[in-house]
PDB file of N, CA and C in Angstrom:
ATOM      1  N   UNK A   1      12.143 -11.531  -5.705  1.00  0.00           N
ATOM      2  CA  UNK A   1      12.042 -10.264  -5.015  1.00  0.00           C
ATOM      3  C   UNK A   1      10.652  -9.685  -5.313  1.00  0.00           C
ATOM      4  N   UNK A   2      10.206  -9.552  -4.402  1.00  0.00           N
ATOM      5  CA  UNK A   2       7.907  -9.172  -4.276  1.00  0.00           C
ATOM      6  C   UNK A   2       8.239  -7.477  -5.152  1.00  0.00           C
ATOM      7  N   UNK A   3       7.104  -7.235  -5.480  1.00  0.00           N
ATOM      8  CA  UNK A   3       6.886  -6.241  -6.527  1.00  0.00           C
ATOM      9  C   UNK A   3       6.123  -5.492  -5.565  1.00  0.00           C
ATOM     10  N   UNK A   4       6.220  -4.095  -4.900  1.00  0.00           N
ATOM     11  CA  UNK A   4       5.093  -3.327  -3.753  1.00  0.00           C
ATOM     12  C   UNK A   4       4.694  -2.225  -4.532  1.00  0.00           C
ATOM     13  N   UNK A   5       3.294  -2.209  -4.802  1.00  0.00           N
ATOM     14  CA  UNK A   5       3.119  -0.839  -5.371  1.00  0.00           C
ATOM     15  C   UNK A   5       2.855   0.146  -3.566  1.00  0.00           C
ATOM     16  N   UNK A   6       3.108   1.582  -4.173  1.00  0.00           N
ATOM     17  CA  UNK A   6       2.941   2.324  -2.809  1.00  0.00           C
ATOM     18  C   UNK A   6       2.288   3.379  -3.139  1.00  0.00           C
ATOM     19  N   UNK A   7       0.873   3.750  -2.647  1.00  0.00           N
ATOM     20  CA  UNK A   7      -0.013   4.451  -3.007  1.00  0.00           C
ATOM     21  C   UNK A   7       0.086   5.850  -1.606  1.00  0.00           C
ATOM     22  N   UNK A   8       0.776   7.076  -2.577  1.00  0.00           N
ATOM     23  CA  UNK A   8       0.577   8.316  -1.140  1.00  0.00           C
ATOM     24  C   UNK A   8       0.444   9.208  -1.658  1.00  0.00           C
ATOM     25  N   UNK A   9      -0.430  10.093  -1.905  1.00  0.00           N
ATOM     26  CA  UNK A   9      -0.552  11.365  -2.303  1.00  0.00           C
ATOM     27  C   UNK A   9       0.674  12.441  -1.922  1.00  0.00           C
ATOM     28  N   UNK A  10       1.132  12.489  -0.607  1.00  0.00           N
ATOM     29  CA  UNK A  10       2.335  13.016  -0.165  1.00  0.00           C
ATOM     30  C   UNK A  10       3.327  12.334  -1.224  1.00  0.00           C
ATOM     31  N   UNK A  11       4.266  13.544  -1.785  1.00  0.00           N
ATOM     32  CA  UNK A  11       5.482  13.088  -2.563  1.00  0.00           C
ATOM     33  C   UNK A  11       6.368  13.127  -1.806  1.00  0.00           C
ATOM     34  N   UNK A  12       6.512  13.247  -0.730  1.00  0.00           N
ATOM     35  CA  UNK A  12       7.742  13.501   0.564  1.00  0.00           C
ATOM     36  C   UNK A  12       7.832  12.248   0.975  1.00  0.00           C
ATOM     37  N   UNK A  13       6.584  11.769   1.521  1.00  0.00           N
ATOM     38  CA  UNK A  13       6.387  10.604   2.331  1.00  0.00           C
ATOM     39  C   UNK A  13       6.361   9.679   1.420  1.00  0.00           C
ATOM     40  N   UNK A  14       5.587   9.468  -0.004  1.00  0.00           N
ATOM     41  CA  UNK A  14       5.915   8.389  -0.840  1.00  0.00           C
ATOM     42  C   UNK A  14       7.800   8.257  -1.375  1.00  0.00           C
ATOM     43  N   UNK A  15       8.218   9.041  -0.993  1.00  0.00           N
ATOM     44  CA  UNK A  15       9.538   8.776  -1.647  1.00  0.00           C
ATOM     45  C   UNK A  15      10.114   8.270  -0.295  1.00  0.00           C
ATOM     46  N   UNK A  16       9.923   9.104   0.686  1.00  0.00           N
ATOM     47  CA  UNK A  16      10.637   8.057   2.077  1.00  0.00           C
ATOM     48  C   UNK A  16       9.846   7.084   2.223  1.00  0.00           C
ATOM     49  N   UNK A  17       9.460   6.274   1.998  1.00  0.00           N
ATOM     50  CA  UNK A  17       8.635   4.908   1.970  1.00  0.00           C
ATOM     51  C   UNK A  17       9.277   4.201   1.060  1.00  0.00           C
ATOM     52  N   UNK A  18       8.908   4.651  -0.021  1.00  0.00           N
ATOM     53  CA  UNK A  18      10.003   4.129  -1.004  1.00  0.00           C
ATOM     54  C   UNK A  18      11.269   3.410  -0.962  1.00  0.00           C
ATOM     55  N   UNK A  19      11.817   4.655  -0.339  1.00  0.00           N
ATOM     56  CA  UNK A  19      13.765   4.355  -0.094  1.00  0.00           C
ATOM     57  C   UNK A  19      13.630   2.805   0.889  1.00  0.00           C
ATOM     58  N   UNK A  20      12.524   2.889   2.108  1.00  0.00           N
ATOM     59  CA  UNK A  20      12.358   1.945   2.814  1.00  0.00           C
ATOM     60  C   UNK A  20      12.660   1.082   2.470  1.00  0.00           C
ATOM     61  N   UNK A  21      11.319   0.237   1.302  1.00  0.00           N
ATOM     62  CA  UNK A  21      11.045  -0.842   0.866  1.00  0.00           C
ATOM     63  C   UNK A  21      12.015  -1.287  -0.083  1.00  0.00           C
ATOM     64  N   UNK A  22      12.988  -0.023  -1.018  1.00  0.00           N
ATOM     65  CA  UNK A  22      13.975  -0.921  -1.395  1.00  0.00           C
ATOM     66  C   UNK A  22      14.788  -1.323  -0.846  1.00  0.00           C
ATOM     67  N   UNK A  23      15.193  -0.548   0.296  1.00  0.00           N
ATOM     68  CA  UNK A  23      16.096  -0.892   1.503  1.00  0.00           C
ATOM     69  C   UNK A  23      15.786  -2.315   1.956  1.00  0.00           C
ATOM     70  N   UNK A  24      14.424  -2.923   1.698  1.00  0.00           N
ATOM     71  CA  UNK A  24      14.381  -4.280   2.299  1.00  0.00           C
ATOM     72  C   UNK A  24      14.721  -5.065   1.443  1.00  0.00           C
ATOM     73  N   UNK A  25      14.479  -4.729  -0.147  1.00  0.00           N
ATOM     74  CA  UNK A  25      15.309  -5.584  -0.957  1.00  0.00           C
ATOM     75  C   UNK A  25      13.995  -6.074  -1.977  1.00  0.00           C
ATOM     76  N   UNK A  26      12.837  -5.376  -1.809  1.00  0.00           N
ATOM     77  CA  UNK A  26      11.948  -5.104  -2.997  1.00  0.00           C
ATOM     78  C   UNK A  26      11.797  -3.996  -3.901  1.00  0.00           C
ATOM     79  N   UNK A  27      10.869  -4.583  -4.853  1.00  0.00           N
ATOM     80  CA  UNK A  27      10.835  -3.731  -5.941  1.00  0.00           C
ATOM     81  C   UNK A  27       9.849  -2.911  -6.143  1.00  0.00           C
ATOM     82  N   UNK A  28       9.528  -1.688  -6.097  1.00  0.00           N
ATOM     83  CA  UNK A  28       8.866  -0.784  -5.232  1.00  0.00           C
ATOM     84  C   UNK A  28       8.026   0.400  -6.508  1.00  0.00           C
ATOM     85  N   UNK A  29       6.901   0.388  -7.198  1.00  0.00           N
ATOM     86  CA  UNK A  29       6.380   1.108  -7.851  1.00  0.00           C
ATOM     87  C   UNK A  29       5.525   1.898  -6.961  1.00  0.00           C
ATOM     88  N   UNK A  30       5.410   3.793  -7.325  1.00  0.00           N
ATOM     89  CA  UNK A  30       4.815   4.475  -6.596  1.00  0.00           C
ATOM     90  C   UNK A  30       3.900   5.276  -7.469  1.00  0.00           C
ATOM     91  N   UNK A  31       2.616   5.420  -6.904  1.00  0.00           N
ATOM     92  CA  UNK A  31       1.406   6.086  -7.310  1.00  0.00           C
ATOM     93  C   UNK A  31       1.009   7.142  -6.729  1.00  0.00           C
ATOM     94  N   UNK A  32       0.460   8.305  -7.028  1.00  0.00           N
ATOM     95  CA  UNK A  32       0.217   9.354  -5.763  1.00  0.00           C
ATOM     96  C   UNK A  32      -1.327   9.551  -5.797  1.00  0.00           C
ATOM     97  N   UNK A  33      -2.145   8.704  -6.221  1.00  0.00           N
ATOM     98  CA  UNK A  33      -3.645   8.698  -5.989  1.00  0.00           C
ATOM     99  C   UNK A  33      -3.934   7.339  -6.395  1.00  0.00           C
ATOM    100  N   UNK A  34      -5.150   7.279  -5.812  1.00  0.00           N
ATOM    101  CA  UNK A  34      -5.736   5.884  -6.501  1.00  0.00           C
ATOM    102  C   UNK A  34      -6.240   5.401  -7.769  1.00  0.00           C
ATOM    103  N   UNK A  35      -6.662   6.603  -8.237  1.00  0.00           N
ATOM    104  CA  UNK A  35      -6.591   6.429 -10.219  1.00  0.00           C
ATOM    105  C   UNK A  35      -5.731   6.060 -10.511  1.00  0.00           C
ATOM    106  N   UNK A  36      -4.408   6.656 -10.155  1.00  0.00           N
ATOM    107  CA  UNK A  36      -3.115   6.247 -10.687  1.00  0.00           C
ATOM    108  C   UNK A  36      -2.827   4.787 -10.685  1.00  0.00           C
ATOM    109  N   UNK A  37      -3.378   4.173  -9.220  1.00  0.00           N
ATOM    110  CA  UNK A  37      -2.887   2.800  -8.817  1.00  0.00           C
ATOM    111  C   UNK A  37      -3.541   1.978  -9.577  1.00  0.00           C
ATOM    112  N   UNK A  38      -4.793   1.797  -9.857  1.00  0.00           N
ATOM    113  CA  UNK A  38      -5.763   1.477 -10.409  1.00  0.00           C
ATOM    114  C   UNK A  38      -4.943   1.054 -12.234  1.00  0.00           C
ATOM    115  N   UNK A  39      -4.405   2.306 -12.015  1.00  0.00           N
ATOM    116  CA  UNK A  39      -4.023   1.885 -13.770  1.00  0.00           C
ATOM    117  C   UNK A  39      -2.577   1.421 -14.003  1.00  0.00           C
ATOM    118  N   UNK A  40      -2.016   1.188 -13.006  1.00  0.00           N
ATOM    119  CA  UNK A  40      -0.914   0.504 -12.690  1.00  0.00           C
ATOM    120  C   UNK A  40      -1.188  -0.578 -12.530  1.00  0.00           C
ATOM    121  N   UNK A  41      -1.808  -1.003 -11.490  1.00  0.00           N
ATOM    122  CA  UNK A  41      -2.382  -2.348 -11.679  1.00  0.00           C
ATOM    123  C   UNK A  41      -3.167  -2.966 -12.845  1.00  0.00           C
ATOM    124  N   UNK A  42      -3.885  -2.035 -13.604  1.00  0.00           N
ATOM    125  CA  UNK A  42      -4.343  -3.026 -14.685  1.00  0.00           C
ATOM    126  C   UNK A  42      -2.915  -3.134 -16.122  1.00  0.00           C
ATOM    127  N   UNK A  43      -2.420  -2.428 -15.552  1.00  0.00           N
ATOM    128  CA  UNK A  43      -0.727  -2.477 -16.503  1.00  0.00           C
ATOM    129  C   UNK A  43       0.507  -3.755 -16.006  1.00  0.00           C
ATOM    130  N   UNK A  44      -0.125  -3.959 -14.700  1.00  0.00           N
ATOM    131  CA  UNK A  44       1.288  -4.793 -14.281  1.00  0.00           C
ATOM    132  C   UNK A  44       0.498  -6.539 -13.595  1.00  0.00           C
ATOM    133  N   UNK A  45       1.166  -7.174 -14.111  1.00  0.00           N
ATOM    134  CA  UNK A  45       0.652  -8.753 -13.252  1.00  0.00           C
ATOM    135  C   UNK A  45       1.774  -8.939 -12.516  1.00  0.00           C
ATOM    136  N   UNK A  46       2.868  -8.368 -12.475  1.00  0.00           N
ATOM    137  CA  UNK A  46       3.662  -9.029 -11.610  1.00  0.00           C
ATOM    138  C   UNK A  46       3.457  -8.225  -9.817  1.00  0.00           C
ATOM    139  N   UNK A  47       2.725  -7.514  -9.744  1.00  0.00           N
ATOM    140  CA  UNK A  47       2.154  -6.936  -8.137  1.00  0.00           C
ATOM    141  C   UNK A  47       2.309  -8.188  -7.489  1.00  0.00           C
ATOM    142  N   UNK A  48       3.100  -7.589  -5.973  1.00  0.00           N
ATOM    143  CA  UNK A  48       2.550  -8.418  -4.876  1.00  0.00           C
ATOM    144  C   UNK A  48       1.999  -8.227  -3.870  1.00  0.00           C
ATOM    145  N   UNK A  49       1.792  -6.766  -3.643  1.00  0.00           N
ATOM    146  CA  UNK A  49       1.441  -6.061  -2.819  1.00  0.00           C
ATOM    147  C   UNK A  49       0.971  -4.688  -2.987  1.00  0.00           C
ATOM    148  N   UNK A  50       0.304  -3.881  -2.447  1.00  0.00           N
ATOM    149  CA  UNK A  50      -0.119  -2.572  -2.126  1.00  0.00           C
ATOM    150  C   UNK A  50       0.002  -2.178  -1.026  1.00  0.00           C
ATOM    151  N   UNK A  51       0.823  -1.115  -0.772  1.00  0.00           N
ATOM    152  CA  UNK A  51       0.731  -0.434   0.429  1.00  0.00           C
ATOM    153  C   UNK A  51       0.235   0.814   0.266  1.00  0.00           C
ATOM    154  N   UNK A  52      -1.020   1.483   0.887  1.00  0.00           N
ATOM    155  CA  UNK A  52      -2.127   2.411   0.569  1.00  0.00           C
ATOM    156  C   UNK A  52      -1.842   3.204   1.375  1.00  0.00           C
ATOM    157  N   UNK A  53      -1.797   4.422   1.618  1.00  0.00           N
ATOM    158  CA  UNK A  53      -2.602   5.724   2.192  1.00  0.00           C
ATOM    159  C   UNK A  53      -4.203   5.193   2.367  1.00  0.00           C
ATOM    160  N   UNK A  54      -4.457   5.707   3.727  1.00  0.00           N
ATOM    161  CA  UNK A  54      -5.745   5.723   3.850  1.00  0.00           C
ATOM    162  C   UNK A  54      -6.550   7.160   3.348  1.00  0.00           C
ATOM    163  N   UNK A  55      -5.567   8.322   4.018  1.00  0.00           N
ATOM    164  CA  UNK A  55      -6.707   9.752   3.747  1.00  0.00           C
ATOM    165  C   UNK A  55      -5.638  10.518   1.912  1.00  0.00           C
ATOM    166  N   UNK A  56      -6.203   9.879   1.138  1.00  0.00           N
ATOM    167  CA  UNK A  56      -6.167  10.991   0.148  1.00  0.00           C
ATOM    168  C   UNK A  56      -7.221  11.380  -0.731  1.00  0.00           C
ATOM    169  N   UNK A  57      -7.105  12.940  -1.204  1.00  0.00           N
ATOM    170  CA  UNK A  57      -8.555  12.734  -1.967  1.00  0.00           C
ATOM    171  C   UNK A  57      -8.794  12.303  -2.976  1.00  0.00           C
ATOM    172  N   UNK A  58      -9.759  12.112  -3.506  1.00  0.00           N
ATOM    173  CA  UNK A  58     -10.493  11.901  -4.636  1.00  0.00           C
ATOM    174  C   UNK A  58     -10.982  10.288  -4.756  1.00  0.00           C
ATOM    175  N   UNK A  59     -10.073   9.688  -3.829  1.00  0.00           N
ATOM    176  CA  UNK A  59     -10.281   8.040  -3.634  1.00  0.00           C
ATOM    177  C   UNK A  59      -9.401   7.323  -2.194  1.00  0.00           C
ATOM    178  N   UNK A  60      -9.942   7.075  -1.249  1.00  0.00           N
ATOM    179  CA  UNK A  60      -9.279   6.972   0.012  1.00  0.00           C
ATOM    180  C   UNK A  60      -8.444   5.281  -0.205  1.00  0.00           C
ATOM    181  N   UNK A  61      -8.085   5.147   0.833  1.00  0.00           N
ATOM    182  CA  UNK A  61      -6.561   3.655   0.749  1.00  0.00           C
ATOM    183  C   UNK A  61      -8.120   2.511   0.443  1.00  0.00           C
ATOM    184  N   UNK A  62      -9.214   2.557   1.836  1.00  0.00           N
ATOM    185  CA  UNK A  62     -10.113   1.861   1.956  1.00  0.00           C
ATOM    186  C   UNK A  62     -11.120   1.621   0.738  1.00  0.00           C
ATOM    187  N   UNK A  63     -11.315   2.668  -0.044  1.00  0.00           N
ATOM    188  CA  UNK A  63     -12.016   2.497  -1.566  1.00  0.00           C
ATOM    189  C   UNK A  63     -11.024   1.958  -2.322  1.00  0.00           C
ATOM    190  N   UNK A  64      -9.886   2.178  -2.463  1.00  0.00           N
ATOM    191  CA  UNK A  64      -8.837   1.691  -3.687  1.00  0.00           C
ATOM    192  C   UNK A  64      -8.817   0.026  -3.077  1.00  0.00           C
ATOM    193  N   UNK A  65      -8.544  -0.411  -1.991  1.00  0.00           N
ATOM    194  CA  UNK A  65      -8.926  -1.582  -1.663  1.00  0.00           C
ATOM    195  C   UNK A  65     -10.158  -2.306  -1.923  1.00  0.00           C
ATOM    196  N   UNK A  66     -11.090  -1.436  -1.815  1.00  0.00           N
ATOM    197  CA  UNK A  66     -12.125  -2.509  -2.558  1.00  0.00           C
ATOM    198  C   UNK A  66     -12.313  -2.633  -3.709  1.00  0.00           C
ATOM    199  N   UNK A  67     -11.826  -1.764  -4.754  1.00  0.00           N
ATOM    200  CA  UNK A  67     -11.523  -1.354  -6.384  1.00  0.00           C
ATOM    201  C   UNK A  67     -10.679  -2.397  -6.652  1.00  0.00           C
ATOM    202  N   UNK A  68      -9.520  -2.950  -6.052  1.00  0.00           N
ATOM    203  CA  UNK A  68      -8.509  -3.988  -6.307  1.00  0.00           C
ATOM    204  C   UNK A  68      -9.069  -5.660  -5.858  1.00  0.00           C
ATOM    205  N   UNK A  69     -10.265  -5.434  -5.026  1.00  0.00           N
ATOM    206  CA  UNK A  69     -10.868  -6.788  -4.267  1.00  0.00           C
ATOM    207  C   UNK A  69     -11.173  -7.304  -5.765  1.00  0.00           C
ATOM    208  N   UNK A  70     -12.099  -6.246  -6.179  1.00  0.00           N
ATOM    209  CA  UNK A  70     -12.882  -6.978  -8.043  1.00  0.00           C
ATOM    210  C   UNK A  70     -11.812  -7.361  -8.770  1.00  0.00           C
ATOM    211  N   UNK A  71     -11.056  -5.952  -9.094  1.00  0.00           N
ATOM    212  CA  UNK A  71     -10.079  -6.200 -10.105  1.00  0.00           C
ATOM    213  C   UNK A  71      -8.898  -7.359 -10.201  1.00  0.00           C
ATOM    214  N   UNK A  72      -8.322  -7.724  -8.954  1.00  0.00           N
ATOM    215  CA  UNK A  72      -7.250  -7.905  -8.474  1.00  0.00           C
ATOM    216  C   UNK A  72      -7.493  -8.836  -7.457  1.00  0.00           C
ATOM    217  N   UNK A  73      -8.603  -9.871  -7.352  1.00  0.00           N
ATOM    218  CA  UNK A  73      -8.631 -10.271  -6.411  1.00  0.00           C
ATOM    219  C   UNK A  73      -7.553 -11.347  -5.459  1.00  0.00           C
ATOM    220  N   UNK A  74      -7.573 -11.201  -4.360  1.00  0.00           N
ATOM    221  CA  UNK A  74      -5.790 -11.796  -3.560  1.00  0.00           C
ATOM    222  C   UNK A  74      -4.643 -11.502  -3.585  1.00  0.00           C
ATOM    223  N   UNK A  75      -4.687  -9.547  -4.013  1.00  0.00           N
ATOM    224  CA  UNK A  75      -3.615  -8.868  -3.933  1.00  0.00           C
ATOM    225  C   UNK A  75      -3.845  -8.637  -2.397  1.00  0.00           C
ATOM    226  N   UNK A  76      -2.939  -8.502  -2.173  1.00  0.00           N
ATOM    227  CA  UNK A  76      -3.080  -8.210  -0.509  1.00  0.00           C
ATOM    228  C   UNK A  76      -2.507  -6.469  -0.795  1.00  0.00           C
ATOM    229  N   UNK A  77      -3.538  -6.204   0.313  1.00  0.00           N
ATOM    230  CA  UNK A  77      -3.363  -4.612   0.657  1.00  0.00           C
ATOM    231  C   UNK A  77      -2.972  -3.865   2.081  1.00  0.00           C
ATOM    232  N   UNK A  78      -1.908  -3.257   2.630  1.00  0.00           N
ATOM    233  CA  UNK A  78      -1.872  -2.748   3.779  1.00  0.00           C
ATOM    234  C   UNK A  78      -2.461  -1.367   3.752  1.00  0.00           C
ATOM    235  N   UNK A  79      -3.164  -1.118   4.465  1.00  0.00           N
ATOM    236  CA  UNK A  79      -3.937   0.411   5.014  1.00  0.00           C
ATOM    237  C   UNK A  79      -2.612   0.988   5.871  1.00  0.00           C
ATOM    238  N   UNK A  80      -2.056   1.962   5.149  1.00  0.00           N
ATOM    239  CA  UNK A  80      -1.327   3.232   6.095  1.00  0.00           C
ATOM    240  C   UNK A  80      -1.904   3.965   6.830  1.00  0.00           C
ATOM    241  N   UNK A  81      -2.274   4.246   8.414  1.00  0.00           N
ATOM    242  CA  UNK A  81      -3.001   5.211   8.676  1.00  0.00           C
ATOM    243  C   UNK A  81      -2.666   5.798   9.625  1.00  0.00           C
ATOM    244  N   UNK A  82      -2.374   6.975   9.954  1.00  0.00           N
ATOM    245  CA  UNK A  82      -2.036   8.095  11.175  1.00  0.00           C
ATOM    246  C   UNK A  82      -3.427   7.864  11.842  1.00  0.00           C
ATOM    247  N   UNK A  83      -4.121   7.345  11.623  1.00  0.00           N
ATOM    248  CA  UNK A  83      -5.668   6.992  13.066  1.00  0.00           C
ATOM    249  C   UNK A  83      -5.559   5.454  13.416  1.00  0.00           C
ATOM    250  N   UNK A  84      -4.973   4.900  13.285  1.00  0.00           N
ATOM    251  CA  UNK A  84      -4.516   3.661  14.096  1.00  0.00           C
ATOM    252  C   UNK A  84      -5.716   2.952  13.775  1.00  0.00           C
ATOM    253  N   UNK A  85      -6.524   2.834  13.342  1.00  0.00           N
ATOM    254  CA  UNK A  85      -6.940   1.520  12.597  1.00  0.00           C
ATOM    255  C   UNK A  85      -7.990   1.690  10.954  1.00  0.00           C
ATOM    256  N   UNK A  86      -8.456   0.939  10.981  1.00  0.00           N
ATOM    257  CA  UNK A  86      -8.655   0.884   9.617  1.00  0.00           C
ATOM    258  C   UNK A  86     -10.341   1.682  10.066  1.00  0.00           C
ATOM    259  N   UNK A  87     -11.309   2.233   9.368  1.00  0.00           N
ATOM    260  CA  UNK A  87     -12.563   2.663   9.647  1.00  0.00           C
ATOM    261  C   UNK A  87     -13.303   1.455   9.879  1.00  0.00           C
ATOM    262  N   UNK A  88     -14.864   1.696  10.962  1.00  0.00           N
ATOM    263  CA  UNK A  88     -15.249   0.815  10.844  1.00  0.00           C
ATOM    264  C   UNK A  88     -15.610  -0.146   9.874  1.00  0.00           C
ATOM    265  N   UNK A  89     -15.907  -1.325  10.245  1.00  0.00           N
ATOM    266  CA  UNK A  89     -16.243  -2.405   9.507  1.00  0.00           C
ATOM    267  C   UNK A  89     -15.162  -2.757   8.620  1.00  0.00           C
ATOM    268  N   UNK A  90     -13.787  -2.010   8.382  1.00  0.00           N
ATOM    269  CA  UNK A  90     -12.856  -2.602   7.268  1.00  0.00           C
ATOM    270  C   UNK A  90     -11.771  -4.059   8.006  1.00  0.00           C
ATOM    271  N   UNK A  91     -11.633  -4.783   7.410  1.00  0.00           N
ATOM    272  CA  UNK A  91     -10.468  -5.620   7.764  1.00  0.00           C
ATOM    273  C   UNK A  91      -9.084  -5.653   7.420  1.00  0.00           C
ATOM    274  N   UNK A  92      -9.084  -4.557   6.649  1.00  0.00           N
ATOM    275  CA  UNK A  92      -7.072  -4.728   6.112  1.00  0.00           C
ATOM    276  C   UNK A  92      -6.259  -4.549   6.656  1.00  0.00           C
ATOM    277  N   UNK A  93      -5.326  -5.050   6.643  1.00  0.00           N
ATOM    278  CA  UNK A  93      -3.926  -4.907   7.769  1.00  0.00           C
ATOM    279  C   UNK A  93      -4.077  -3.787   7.696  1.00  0.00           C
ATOM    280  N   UNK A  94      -3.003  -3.022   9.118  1.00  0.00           N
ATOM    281  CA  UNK A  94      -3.080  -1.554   8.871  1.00  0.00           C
ATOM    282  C   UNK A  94      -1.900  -1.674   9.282  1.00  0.00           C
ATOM    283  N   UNK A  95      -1.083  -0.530   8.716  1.00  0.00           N
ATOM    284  CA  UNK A  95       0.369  -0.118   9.494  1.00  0.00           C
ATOM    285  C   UNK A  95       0.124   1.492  10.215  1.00  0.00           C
ATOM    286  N   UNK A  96       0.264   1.583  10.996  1.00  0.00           N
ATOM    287  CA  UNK A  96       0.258   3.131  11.578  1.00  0.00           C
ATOM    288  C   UNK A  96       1.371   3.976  11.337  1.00  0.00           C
ATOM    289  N   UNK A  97       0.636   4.964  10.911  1.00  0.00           N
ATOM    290  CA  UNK A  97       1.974   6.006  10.501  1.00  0.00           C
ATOM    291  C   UNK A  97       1.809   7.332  11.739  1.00  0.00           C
ATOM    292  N   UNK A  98       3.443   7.587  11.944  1.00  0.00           N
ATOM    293  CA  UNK A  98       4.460   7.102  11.157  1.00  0.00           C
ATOM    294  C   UNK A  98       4.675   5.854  11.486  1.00  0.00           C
ATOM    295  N   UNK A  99       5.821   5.420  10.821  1.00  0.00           N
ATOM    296  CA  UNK A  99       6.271   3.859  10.832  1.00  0.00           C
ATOM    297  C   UNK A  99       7.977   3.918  10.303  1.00  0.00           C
ATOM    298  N   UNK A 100       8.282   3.152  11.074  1.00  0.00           N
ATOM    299  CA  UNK A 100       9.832   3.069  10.772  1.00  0.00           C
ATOM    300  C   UNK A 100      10.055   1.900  10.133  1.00  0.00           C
ATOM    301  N   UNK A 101      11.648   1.745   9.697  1.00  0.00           N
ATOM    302  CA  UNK A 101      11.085   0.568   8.971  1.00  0.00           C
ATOM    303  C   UNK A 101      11.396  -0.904   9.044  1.00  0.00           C
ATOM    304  N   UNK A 102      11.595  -0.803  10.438  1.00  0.00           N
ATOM    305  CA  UNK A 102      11.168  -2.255  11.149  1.00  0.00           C
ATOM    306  C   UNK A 102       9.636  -2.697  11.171  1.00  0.00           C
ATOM    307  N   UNK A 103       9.227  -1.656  11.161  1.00  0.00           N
ATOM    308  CA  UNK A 103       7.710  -1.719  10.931  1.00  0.00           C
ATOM    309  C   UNK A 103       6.828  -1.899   9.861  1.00  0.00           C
ATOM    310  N   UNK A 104       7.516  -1.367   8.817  1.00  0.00           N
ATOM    311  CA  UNK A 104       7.271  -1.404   7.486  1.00  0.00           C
ATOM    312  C   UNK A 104       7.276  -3.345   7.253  1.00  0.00           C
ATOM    313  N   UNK A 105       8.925  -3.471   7.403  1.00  0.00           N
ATOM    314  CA  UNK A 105       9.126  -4.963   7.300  1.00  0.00           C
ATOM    315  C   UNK A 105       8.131  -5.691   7.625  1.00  0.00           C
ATOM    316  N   UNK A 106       7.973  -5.492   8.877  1.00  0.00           N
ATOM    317  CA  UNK A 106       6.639  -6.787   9.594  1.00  0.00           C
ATOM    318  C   UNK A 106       5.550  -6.936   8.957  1.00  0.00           C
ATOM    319  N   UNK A 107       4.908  -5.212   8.648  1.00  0.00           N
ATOM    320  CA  UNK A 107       3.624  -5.418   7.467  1.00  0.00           C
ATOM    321  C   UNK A 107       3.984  -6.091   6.302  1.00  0.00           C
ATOM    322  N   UNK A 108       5.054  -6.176   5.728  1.00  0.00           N
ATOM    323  CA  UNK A 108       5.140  -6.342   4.418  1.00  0.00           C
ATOM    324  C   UNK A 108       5.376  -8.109   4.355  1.00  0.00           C
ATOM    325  N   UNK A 109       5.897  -8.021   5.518  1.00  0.00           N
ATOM    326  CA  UNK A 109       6.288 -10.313   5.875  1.00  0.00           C
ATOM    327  C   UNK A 109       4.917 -10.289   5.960  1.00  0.00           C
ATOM    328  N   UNK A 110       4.056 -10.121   6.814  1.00  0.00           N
ATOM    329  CA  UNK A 110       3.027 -10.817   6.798  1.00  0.00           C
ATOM    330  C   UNK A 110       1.818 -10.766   5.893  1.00  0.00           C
ATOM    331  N   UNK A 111       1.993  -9.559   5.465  1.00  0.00           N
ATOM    332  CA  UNK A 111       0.804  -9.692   4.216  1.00  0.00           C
ATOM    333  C   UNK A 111       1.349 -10.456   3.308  1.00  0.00           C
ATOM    334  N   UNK A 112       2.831 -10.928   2.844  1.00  0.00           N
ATOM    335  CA  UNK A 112       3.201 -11.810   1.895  1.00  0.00           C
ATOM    336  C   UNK A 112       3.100 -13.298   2.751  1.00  0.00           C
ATOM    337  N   UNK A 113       2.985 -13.672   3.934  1.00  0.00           N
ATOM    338  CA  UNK A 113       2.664 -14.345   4.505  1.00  0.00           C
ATOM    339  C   UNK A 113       4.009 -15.424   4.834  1.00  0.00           C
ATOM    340  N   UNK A 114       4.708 -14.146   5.204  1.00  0.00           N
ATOM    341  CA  UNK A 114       6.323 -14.908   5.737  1.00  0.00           C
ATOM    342  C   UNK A 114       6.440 -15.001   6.729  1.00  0.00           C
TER     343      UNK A 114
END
């Protein structure tokens, strides 16, 4: 069962995300900034995933993704974003929010590459 960390500054929306992903039958650690994630990840090897917020402050989904490229490299990361794609020049999956969680699922199969 994949290990998802879930990075949202919103505590509303990180907890309904949450409920989601255990609903699919993973195991679901939540961060509400990217410092936070950052030190979660250097705490945990068993990650299989990140699912990011793109707009929060102090460190956006797209910086914490490249913070995890060094650290963490071949964690796979999904970009959450209410602007429908990732900023220029980025490549990370993106899921658009909102997202239900048929939608959730699909990001989460294919960044694990099911």
């Amino acid at each position: 069962m994949p290990t998802i960390l879930l990075v949202d500054d919103d505590a509303l929306t990180a907890m309904g995300s949450a409920d989601l992903i255990e609903d699919l039958g993973h195991v679901v650690l939540t961060a509400h900034s990217g410092r936070e994630a950052l030190a979660i990840v250097a705490e945990r090897a068993d990650l299989d995933l990140v699912v990011t917020d793109q707009s929060m402050p102090g460190m956006t989904g797209v910086e914490l993704a490249r913070e995890l490229a060094t650290e963490r490299p071949g964690l796979p990361v999904i970009l959450a974003t209410g602007y429908g794609a990732a900023p220029d020049g980025e490549t990370l999956p993106t899921l658009p929010k909102p997202y239900d969680q048929a939608q959730l699922s699909a990001a989460i199969d294919r960044a694990l590459g099911r």
